[in-house]
Protein backbone atom coordinates (compact mmCIF):
# COMPACT_ATOMS: atom_id res chain seq x y z
CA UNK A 1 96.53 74.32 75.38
CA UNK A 2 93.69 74.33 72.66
CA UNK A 3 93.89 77.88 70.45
CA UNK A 4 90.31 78.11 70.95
CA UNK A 5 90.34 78.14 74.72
CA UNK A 6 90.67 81.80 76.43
CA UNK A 7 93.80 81.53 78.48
CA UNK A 8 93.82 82.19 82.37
CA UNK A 9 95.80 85.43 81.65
CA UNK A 10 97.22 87.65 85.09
CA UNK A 11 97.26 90.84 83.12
CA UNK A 12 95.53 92.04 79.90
CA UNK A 13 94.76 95.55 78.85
CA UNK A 14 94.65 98.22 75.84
CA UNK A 15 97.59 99.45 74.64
CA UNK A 16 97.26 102.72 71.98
CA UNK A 17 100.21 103.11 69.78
CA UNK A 18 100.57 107.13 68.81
CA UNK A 19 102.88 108.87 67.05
CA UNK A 20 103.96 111.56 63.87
CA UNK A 21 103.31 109.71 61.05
CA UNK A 22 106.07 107.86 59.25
CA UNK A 23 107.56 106.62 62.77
CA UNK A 24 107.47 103.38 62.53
CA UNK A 25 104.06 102.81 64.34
CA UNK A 26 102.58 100.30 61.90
CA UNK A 27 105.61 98.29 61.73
CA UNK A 28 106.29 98.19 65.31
CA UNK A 29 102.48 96.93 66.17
CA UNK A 30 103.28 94.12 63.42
CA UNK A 31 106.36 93.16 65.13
CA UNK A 32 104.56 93.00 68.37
CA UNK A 33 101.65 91.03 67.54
CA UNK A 34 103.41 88.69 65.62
CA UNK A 35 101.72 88.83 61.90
CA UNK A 36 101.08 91.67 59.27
CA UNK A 37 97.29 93.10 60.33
CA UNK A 38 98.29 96.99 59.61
CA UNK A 39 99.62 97.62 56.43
CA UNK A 40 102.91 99.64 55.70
CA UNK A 41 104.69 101.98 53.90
CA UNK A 42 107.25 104.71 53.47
CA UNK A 43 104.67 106.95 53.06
CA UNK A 44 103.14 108.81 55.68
CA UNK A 45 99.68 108.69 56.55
CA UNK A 46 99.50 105.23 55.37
CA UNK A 47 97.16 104.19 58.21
CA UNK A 48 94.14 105.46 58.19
CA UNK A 49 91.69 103.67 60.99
CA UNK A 50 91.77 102.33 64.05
CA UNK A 51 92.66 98.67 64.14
CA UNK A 52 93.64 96.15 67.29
CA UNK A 53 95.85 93.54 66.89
CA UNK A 54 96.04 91.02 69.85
CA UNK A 55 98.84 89.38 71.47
CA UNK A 56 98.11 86.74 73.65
CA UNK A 57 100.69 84.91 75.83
CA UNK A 58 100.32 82.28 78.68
CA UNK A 59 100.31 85.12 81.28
CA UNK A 60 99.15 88.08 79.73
CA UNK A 61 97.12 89.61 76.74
CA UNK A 62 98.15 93.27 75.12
CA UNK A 63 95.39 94.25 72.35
CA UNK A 64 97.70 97.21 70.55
CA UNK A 65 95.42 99.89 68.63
CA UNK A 66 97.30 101.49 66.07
CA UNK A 67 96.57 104.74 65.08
CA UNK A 68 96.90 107.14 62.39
CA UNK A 69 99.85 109.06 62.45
CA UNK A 70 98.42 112.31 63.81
CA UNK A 71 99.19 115.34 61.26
CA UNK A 72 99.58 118.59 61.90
CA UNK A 73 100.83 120.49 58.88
CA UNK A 74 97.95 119.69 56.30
CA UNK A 75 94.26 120.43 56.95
CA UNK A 76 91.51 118.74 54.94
CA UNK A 77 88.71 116.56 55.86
CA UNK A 78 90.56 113.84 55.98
CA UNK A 79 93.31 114.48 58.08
CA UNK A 80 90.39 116.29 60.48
CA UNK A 81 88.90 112.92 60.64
CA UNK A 82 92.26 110.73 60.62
CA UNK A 83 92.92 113.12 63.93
CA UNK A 84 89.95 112.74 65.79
CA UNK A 85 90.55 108.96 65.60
CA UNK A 86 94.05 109.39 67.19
CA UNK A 87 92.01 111.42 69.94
CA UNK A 88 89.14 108.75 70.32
CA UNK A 89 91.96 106.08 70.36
CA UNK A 90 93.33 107.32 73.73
CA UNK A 91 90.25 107.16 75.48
CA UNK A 92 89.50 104.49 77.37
CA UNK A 93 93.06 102.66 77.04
CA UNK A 94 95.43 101.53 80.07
CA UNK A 95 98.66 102.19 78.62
CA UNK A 96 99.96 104.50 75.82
CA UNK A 97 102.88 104.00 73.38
CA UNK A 98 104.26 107.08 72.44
CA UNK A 99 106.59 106.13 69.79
CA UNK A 100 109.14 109.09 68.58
CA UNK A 101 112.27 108.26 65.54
CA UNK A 102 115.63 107.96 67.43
CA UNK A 103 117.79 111.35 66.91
CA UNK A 104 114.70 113.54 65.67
CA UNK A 105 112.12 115.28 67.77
CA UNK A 106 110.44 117.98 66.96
CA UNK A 107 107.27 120.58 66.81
CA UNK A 108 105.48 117.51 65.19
CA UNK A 109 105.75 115.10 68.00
CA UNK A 110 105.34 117.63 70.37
CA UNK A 111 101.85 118.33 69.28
CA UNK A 112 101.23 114.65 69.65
CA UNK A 113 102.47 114.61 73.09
CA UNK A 114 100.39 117.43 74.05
CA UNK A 115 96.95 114.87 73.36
CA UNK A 116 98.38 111.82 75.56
CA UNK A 117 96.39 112.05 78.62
CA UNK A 118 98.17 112.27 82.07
CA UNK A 119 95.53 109.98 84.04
CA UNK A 120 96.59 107.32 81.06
CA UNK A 121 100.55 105.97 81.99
CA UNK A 122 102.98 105.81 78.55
CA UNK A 123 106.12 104.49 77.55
CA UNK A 124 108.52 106.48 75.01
CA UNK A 125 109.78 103.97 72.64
CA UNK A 126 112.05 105.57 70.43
CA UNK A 127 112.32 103.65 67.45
CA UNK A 128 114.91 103.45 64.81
CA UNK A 129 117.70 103.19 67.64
CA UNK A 130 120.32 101.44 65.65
CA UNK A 131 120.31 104.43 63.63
CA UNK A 132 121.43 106.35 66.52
CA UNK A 133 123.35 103.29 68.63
CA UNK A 134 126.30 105.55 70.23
CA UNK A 135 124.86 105.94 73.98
CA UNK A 136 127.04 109.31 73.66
CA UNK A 137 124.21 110.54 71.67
CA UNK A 138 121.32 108.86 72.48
CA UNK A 139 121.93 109.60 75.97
CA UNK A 140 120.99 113.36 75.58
CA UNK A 141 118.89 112.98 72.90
CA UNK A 142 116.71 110.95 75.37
CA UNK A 143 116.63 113.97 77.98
CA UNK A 144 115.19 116.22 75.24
CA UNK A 145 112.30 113.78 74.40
CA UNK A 146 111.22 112.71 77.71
CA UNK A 147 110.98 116.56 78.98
CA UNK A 148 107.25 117.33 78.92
CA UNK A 149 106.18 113.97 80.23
CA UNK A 150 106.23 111.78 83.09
CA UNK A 151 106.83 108.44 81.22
CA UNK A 152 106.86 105.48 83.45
CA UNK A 153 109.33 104.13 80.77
CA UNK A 154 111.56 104.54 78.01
CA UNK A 155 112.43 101.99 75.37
CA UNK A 156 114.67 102.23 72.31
CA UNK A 157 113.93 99.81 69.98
CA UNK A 158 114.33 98.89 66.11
CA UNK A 159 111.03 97.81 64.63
CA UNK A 160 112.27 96.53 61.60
CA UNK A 161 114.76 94.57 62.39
CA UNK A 162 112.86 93.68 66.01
CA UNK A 163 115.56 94.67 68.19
CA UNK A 164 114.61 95.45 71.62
CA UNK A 165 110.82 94.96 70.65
CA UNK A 166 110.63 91.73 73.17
CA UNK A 167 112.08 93.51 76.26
CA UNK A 168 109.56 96.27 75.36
CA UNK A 169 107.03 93.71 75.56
CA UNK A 170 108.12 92.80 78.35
CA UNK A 171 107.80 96.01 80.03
CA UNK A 172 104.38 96.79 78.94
CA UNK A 173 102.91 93.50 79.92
CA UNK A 174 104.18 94.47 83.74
CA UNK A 175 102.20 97.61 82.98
CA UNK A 176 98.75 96.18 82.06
CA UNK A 177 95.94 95.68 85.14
CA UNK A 178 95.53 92.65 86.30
CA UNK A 179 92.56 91.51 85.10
CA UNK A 180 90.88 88.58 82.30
CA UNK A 181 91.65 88.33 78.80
CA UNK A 182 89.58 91.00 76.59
CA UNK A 183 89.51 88.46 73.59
CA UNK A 184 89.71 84.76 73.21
CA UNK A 185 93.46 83.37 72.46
CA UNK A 186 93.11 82.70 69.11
CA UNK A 187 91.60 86.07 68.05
CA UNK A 188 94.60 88.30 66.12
CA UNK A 189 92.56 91.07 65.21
CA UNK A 190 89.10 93.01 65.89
CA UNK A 191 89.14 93.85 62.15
CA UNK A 192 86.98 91.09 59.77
CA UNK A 193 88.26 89.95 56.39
CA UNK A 194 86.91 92.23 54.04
CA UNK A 195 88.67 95.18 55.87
CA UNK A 196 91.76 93.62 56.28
CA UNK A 197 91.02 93.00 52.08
CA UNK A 198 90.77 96.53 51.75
CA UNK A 199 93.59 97.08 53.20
CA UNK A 200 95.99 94.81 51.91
CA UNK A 201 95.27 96.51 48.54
CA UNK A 202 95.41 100.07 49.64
CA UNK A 203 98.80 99.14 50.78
CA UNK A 204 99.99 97.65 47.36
CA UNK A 205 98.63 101.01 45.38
CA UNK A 206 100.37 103.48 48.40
CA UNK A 207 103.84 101.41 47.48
CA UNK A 208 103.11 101.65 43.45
CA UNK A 209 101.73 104.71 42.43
CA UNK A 210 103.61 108.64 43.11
CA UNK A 211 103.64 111.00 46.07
CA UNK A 212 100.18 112.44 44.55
CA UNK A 213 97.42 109.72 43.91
CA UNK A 214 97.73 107.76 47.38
CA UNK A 215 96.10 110.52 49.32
CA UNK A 216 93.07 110.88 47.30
CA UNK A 217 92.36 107.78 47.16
CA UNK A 218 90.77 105.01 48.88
CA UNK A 219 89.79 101.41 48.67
CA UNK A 220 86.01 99.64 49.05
CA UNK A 221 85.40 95.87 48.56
CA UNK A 222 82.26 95.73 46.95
CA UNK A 223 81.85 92.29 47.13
CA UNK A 224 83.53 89.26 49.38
CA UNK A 225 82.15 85.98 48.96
CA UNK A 226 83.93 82.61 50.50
CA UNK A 227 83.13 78.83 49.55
CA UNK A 228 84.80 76.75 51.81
CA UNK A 229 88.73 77.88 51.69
CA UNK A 230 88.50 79.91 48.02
CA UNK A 231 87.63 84.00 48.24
CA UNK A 232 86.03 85.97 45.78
CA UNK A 233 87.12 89.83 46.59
CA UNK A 234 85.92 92.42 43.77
CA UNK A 235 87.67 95.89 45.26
CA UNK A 236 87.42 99.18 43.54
CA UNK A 237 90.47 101.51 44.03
CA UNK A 238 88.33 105.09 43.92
CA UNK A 239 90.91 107.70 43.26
CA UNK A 240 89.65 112.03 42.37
CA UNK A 241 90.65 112.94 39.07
CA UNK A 242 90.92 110.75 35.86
CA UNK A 243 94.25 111.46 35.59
CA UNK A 244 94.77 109.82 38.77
CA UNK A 245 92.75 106.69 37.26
CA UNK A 246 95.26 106.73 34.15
CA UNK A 247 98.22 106.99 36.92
CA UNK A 248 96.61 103.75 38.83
CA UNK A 249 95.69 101.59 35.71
CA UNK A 250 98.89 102.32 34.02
CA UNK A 251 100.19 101.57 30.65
CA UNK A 252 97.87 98.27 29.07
CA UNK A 253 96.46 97.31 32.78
CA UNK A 254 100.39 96.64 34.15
CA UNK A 255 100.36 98.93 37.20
CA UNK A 256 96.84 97.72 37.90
CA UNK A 257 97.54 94.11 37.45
CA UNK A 258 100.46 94.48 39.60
CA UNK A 259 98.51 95.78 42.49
CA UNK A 260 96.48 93.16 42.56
CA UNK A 261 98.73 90.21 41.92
CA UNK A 262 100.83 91.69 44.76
CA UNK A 263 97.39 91.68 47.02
CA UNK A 264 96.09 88.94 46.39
CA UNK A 265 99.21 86.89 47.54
CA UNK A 266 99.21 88.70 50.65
CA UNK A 267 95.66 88.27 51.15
CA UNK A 268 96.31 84.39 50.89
CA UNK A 269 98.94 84.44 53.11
CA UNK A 270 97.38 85.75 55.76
CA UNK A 271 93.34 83.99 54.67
CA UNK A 272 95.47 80.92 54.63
CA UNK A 273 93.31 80.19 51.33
CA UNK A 274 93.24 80.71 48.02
CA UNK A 275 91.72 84.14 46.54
CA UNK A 276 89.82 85.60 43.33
CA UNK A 277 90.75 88.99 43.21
CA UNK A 278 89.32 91.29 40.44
CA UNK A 279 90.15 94.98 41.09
CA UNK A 280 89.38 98.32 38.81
CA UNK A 281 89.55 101.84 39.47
CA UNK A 282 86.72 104.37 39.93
CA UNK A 283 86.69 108.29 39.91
CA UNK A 284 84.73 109.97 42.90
CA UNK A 285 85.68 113.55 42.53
CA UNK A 286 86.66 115.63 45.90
CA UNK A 287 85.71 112.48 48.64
CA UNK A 288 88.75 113.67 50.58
CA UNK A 289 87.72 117.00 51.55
CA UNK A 290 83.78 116.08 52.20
CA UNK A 291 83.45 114.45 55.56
CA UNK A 292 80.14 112.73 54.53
CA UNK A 293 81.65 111.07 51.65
CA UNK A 294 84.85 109.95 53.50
CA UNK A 295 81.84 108.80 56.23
CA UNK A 296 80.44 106.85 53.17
CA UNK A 297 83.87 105.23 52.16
CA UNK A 298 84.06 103.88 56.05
CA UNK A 299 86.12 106.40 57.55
CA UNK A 300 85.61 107.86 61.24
CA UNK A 301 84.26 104.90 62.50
CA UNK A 302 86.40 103.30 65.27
């Protein structure tokens, strides 16, 4: 069948993906669709909009929306807005993921579980399992989580190494309406380019820098040009404080460099072309506690 041709799919559907941050969530929507279109980290809060990726079979389609991890222990503008994203996210879907970390549930995911909406059926996929593979344990621990919910569903699986993630495909595809494709087969992602640009270099800095800069800052491509397969990308990094620009730039450019060497081979990976990247860092004092500049840097919009 030709890529470009939209499949006669039986079933086909949105498919939110919510969560505490630092679950898994990210990693698990990767797994699922088959390519890297949300970025990762071990930090929480990594992502920080709304993003589809598609997965498109010979009988089905599932478009997963990952989510920011939804926090409830800091306030700011930022996490007000990361929130209300989550919220907007689960309207409007026909299946929710409610992914939990095997052997740990608490107030956190609670608070998330309170927002899933009970017109809107969801699956508890509780990932990490082979952490916590003795059925002894996971047995009970399974009990505790589900209580609160009607799930129509619950699936352990291991997003990083993958295990379990196709029978949990499975069982969401049998979940979906039955109804046409939403996107044409070939489509991966509703994100363009220069976002996924953005991203990919947000996600080099969050794995590079400390536990302080990541969170106040951001990344905007402020230019993205393409002749025939070669990119030209110039991306500023805009972090708060100098010192945070020091941090990010790093002793003679290395740190810096290495963010965008690291990028831009991702970015080429998944272009599937070769890419001029030119990154430098810019101070924009308090954006993450100002809703209309984190507006402005493209936050809050879908």
């Amino acid at each position: 069948m030709n890529r470009d041709e939209t499949p006669a799919v039986a079933r086909s559907g949105m498919v939110a993906i919510v969560g505490r941050p630092n679950v898994g969530k990210s990693t698990l929507f990767n797994r699922m669709v088959g390519q890297k279109v949300s970025i990762t980290s071990a930090k929480p809060q990594t992502t920080r909009h709304r993003i589809s990726g598609i997965l498109t079979t010979e009988s089905a389609q599932a478009v997963f929306v990952d989510t920011p991890g939804f926090q409830v222990r800091k306030g700011g503008a930022l996490n007000r807005v990361l929130n209300r994203t989550v919220v907007q996210a689960l309207q409007g879907v026909d299946l929710v993921l409610f992914v939990i970390e095997a052997g740990r549930f608490q107030a956190e995911d609670r608070r998330v579980l309170a927002l899933l909406p009970e017109t809107v059926p969801a699956i508890l996929v509780v990932n990490k399992s082979d952490k916590l593979p003795e059925k002894a344990r996971m047995l009970p621990f399974l009990q505790t989580a589900a209580r609160g919910h009607d799930f129509v569903d619950i699936v352990p699986v291991s997003a990083r190494t993958g295990r379990n993630v196709g029978e949990l495909v499975r069982v969401l595809v049998g979940r979906l309406p039955e109804q046409a494709p939403l996107y044409p087969a070939d489509e991966l992602t509703d994100r363009d380019e220069r976002f996924l640009a953005a991203e990919l270099v947000r996600e080099k800095l969050f794995r590079s820098v400390g536990e302080e800069v990541p969170y106040g800052s951001t990344v905007v491509i402020e230019k993205f040009e393409q002749e025939g397969r070669l990119r030209r990308i110039h991306a500023a990094i805009v972090v708060e404080k100098p010192g945070h620009k020091a941090i990010v730039i790093g002793r003679a450019g290395e740190k810096l460099k290495a963010i965008a060497t690291a990028a831009r081979m991702d970015m080429e990976k998944l272009f599937g072309g070769k890419v001029f990247l030119e990154v430098w860092v810019k101070v924009r004092k308090g954006w993450s506690d100002d809703e209309g500049k984190i507006h402005q840097l493209g936050y809050g919009h879908g």
